[in-house]
Structure formats: structure tokens, C-alpha cells
Protein backbone atom coordinates (compact mmCIF):
# COMPACT_ATOMS: atom_id res chain seq x y z
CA UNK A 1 77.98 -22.21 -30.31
CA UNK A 2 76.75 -24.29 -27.22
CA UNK A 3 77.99 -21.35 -24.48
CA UNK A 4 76.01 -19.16 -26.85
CA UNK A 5 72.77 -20.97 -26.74
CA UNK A 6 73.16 -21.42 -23.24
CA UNK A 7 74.10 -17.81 -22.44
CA UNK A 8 71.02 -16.89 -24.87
CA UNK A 9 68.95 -19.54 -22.82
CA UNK A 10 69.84 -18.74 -19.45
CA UNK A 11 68.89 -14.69 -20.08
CA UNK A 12 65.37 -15.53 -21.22
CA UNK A 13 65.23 -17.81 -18.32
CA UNK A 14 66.10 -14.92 -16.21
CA UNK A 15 63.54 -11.76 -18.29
CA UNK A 16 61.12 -14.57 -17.27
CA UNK A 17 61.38 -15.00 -14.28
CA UNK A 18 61.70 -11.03 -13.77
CA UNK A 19 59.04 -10.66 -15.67
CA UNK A 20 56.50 -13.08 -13.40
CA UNK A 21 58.03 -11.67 -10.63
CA UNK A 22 56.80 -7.81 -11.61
CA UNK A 23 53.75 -9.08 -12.24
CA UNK A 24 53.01 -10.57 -8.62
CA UNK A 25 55.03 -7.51 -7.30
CA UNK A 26 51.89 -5.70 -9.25
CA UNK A 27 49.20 -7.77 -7.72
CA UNK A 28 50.49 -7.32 -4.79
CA UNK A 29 50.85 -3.63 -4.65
CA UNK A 30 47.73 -3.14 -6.62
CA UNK A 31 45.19 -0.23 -5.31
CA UNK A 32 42.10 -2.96 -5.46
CA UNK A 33 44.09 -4.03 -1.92
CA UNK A 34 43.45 -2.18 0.83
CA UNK A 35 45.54 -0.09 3.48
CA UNK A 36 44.48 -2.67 6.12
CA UNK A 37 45.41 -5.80 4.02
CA UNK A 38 49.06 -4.41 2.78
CA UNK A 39 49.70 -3.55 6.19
CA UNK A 40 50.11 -7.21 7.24
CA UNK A 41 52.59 -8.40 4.43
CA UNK A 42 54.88 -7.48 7.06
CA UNK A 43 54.01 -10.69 8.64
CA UNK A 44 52.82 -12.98 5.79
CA UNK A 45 55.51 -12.50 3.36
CA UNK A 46 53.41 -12.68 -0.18
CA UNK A 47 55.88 -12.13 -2.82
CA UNK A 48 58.70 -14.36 -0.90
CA UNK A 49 55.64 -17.03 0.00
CA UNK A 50 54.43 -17.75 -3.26
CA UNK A 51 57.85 -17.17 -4.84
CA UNK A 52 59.10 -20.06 -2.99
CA UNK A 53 55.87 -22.19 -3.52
CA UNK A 54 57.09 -21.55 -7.41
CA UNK A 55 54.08 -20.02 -8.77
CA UNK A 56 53.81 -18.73 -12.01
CA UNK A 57 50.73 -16.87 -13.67
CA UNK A 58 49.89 -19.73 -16.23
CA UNK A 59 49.26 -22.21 -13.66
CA UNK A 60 46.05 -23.60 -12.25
CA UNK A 61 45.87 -22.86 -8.56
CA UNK A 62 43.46 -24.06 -5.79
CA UNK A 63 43.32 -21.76 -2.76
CA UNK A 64 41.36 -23.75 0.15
CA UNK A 65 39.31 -21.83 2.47
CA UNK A 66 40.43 -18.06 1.15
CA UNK A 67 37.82 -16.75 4.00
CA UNK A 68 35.71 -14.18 4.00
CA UNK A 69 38.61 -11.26 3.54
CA UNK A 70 40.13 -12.97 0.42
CA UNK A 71 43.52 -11.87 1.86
CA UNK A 72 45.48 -13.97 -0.42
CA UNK A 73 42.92 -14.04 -3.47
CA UNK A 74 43.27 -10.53 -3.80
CA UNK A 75 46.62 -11.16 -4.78
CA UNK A 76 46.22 -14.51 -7.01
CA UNK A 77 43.00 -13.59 -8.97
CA UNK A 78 45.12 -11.04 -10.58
CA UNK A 79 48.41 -12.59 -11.24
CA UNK A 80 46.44 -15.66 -12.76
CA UNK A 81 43.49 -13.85 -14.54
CA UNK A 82 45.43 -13.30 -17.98
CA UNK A 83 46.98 -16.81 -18.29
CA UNK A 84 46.12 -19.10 -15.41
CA UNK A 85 43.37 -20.34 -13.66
CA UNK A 86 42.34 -19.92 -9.75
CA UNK A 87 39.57 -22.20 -7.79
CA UNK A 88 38.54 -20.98 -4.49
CA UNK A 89 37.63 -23.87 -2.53
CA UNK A 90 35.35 -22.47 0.09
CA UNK A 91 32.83 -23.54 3.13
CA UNK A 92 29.62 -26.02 2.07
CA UNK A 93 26.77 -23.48 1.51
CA UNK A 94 24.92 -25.72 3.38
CA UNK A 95 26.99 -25.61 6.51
CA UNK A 96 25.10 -25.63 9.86
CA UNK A 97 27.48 -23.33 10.73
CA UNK A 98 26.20 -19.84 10.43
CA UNK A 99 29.86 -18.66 10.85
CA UNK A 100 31.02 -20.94 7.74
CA UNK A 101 27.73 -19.60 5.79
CA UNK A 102 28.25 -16.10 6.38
CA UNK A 103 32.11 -16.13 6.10
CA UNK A 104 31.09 -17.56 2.38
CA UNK A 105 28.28 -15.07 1.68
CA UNK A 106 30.85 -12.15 2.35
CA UNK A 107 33.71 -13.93 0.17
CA UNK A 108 31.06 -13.89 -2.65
CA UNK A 109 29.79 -10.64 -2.59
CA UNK A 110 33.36 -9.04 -2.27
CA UNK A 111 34.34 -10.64 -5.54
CA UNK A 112 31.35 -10.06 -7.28
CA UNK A 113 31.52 -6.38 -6.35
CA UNK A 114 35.10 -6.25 -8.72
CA UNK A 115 34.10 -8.43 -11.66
CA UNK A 116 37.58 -6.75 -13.31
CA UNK A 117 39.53 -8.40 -10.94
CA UNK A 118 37.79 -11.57 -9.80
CA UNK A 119 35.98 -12.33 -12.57
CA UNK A 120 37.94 -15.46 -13.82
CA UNK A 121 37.73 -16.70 -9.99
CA UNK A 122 36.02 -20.18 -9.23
CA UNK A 123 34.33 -20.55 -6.52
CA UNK A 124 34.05 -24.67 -5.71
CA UNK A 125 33.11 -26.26 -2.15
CA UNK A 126 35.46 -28.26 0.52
CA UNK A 127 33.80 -29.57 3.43
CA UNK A 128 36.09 -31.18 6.06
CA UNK A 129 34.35 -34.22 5.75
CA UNK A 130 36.17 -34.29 1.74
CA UNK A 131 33.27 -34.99 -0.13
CA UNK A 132 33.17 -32.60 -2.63
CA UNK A 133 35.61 -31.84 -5.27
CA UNK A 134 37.78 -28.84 -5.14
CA UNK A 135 38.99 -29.02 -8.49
CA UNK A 136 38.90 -31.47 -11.39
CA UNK A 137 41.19 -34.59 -10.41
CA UNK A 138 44.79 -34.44 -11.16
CA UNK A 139 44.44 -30.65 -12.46
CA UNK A 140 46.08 -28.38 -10.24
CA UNK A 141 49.26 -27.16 -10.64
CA UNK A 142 49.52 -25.82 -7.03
CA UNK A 143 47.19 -26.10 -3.69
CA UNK A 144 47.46 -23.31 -1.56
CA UNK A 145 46.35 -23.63 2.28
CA UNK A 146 46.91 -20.67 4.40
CA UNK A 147 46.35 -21.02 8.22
CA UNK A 148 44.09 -23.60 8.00
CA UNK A 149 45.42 -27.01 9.68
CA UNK A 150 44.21 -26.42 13.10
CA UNK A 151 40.80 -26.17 11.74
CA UNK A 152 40.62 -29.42 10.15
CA UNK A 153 42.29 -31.04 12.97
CA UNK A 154 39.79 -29.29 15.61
CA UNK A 155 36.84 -31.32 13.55
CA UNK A 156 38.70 -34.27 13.45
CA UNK A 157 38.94 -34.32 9.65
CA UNK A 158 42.48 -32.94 8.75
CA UNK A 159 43.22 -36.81 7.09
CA UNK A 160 40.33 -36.33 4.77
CA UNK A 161 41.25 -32.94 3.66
CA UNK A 162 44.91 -34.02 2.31
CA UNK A 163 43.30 -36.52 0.98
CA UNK A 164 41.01 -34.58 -1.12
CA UNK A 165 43.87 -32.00 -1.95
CA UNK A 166 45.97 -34.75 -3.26
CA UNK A 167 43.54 -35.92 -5.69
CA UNK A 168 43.14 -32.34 -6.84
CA UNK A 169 46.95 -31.90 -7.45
CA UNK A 170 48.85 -33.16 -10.74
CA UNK A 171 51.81 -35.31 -10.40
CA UNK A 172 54.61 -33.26 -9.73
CA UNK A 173 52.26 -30.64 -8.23
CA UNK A 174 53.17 -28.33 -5.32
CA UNK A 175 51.28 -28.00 -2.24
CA UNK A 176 51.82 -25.25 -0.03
CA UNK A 177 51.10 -24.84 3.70
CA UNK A 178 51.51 -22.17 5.74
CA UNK A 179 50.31 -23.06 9.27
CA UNK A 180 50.98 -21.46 13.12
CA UNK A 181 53.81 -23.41 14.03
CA UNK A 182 53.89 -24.76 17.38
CA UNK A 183 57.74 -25.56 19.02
CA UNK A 184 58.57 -29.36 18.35
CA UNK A 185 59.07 -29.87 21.71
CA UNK A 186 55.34 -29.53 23.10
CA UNK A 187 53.21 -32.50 22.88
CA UNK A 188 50.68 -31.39 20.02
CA UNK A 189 47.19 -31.95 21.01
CA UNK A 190 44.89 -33.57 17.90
CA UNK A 191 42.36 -30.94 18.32
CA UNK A 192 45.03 -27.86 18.07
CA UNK A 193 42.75 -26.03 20.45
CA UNK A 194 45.46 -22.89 20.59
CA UNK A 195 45.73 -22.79 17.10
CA UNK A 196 49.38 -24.11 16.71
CA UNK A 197 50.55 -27.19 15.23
CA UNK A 198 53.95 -28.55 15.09
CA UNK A 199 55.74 -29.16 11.93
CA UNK A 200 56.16 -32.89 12.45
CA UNK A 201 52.51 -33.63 12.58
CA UNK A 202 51.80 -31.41 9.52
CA UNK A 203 54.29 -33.52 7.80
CA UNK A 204 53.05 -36.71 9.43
CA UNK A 205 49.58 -35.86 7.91
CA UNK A 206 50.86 -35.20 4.50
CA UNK A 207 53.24 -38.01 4.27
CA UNK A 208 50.32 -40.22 5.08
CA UNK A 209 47.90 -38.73 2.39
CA UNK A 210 50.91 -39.53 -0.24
CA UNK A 211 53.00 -36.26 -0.19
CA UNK A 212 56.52 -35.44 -0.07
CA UNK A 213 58.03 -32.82 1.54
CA UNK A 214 60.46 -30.85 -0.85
CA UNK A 215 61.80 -28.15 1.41
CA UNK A 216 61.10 -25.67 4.48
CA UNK A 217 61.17 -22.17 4.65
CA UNK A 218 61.87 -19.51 7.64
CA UNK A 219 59.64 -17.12 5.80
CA UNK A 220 56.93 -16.36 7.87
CA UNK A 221 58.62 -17.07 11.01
CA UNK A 222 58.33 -14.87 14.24
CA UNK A 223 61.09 -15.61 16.81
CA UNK A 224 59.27 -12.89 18.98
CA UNK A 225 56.55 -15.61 19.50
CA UNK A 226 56.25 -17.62 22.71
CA UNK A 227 53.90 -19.69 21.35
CA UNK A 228 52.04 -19.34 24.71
CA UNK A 229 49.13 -17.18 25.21
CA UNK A 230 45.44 -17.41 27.28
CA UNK A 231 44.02 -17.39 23.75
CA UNK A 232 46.39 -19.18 21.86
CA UNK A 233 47.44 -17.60 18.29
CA UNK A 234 43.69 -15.61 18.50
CA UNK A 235 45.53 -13.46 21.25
CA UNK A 236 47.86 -12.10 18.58
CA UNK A 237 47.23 -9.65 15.84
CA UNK A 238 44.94 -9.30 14.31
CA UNK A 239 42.10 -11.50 16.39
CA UNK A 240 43.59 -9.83 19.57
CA UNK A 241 41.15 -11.78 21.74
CA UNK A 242 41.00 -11.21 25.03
CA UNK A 243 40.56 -7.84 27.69
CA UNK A 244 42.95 -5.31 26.95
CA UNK A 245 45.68 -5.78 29.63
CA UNK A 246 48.57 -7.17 27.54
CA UNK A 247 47.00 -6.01 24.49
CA UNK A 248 50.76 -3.51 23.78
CA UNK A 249 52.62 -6.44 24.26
CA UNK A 250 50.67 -8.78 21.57
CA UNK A 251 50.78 -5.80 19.21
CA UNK A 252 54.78 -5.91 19.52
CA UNK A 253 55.03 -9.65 19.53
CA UNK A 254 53.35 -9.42 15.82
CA UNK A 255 50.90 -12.10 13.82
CA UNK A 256 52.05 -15.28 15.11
CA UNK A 257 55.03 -18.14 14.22
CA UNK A 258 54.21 -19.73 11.18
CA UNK A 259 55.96 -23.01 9.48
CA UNK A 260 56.01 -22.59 5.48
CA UNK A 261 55.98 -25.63 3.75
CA UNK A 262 56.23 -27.32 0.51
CA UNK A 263 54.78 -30.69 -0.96
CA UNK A 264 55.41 -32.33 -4.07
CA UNK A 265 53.15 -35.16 -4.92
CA UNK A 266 55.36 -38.05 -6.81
CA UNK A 267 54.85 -38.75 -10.59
């Protein structure tokens, strides 16, 4: 009787988990993407990212600074519009940045032009400084930062962002980071002025805000990287900064190195 129940237990265990697994596989291949967008999941990885951030549609899910492109929202609107619950933590309206303003302007427009797909979407504030809430405290089931670390460390604020993220985040909560990953053996500069950041100080600033790193991931690494360039990551695909001289070469090198890393905060 008890191999039974366990044989039962482990197969619905398993049409779960194939189950939520079709259903980001749909969100992910959905037509509401575009060509341009599905073209990079060469280089991000969705389906093995967020697979091994354990996400599953009847969570509640904080994505900080989705951008103005919603690259990843496109995907996690759907997958949690039936059972979960997304916030989109965005730039401070009142930014004096007409960048940050503008980048938030085009974010809400895009996802009030598909009200069947975004909908159920949240839009909250996070300003580096930490002083708004992204979520209700001690709600979120995951926190979801993509490419974002250098930007809190260029305003000197990185510190207070964890901070903020792990009041957000339930006990037991995951956060996920996937960040341009700079080689452990360069001296990382606080201001991450090319973009890249070495694991150690990632976990460094985590540990310090009261997370614990559960595991690492090879994921969305690029061994083609150098790590080196006159623009730093922006020299890569897609920014492609720069005059057109090595402009093949970037192209072949791909979308840059990235660490992919997960966070538990204690219970």
C-alpha cells in the first residue's frame, strides 16, 4: 500500500510539474511576443531561467525594473495571470531622469495596449534610494532582477535595493539574479562602469541584506565573452555601442556572460 501511494504521489508530482512547465513553454512561445524578442532566448535562457528559479504560476512574483521592452513580463504576465500574481516594480514617475520617465511611460502604454495579457499586471515603484514599497511586506513568493546590479551599484544604492527586496520576499522566498558576470579575478570597481560585476560581490551584497545563496547556475553563461570591450557589456548585442569596426565580431561573441543566481531568505 505505501509503494502505491507513493508511486500514485510521485506521478501527480510529475503531470504537475509537466503541466507548469507547458504552460511557461506557452508563454513563452506565445504570438503576443515578437520575432525580435524570441530571437534572443538564445542568450537568456527563459524556460531553463525561471525553471531553475522554481517558479510556478500560482505564485506572487515581483519583477524589478522590467524596462521599457517588458522582455521578461511578456513571458510572466501570462504564466501568472490565471492563478498567480505579478508586480512590476518600475522607475519613480517622478524621476529627474527623463530616460527613467520615458523608459516607464513606454512600459505602460505597451501593457495597456494588451489588456488580455497584462491586465492582472501591477505596476508599483522602486527607486534606488528604497523608499517605496515594491510589494506588500513579506508577500512575494519570488523577486526577479534581470540585468540590473550594475545600475544600482553605479548610483551608489545597490545596499538599499536588497534591502527593500528582502522585505518584499516571504520567508523561504526565492530571489533570482541574473547579472553580467565579470571574471573573479578582476578587481570589481563599486560603480560597475562596464556593466559587469563579479559573482562574489553580488553575493557579498546579498549576504549582507540577509540572503542566502542556495545554488548557481551556468545557464546564461557565454564562454565566448572576454569580458573586455571599449564599451563594456553595451558593446555587445543588442546595445552594440560603438562605430562599426568590430561590430561582426560582437555579433559572433553574442549578448554577454551572465552569472544566474539564487537566494533564499531564511524562515
Amino acid at each position: 500500500m505505501y509503494k502505491k501511494i507513493t508511486l500514485l504521489a510521485l506521478l501527480a508530482l510529475s503531470l504537475n510539474s509537466f503541466a507548469e512547465s507547458t504552460d511557461l513553454q506557452q508563454a513563452i512561445n506565445s504570438s503576443h511576443r515578437s520575432a525580435e524578442h524570441k530571437a534572443r532566448d538564445i542568450y537568456r535562457h527563459p524556460e531553463k531561467t525561471l525553471e531553475f528559479f522554481a517558479l510556478q504560476p500560482n505564485m506572487t512574483v515581483v519583477e524589478i525594473w522590467p524596462g521599457s521592452q517588458a522582455w521578461y513580463t511578456e513571458i510572466l504576465a501570462p504564466y501568472l495571470k490565471d492563478h498567480g500574481k505579478l508586480y512590476a516594480a518600475h522607475f519613480d514617475k517622478n524621476s529627474t531622469s527623463p530616460y527613467l520617465v520615458k523608459s516607464l511611460a513606454q512600459f505602460k502604454q505597451k501593457i495597456a495596449a494588451n489588456p488580455e495579457i497584462y491586465d492582472k499586471v501591477i505596476t508599483t515603484t522602486l527607486t534606488t534610494s528604497g523608499q517605496l514599497k515594491i510589494a506588500p511586506d513579506n508577500s512575494a513568493d519570488r523577486i526577479l532582477t534581470f540585468r540590473n546590479v550594475h545600475n544600482w551599484m553605479n548610483s551608489g544604492r545597490a545596499k538599499n535595493v536588497f534591502k527593500t527586496m528582502y522585505q518584499a520576499l516571504k520567508p523561504g522566498g526565492i530571489l533570482g539574479v541574473v547579472e553580467h558576470r565579470n571574471p573573479e579575478n578582476i578587481e570589481q570597481d563599486l560603480t560597475a562602469p562596464s556593466g559587469y560585476v563579479t559573482e562574489a560581490y553580488v553575493i557579498q551584497l546579498a549576504n549582507k541584506a540577509g540572503f542566502k545563496l542556495a545554488a548557481k547556475s551556468e545557464i546564461n553563461a557565454n564562454p565566448k565573452d572576454t569580458h573586455i570591450h571599449p564599451h563594456g557589456v553595451w558593446s555587445l548585442p543588442p546595445s552594440l555601442r560603438g562605430d562599426a569596426t568590430n561590430k561582426t565580431n560582437f555579433i559572433a561573441i553574442g549578448e554577454s556572460d551572465r552569472m544566474t543566481l539564487k537566494f533564499i531568505k531564511p524562515e
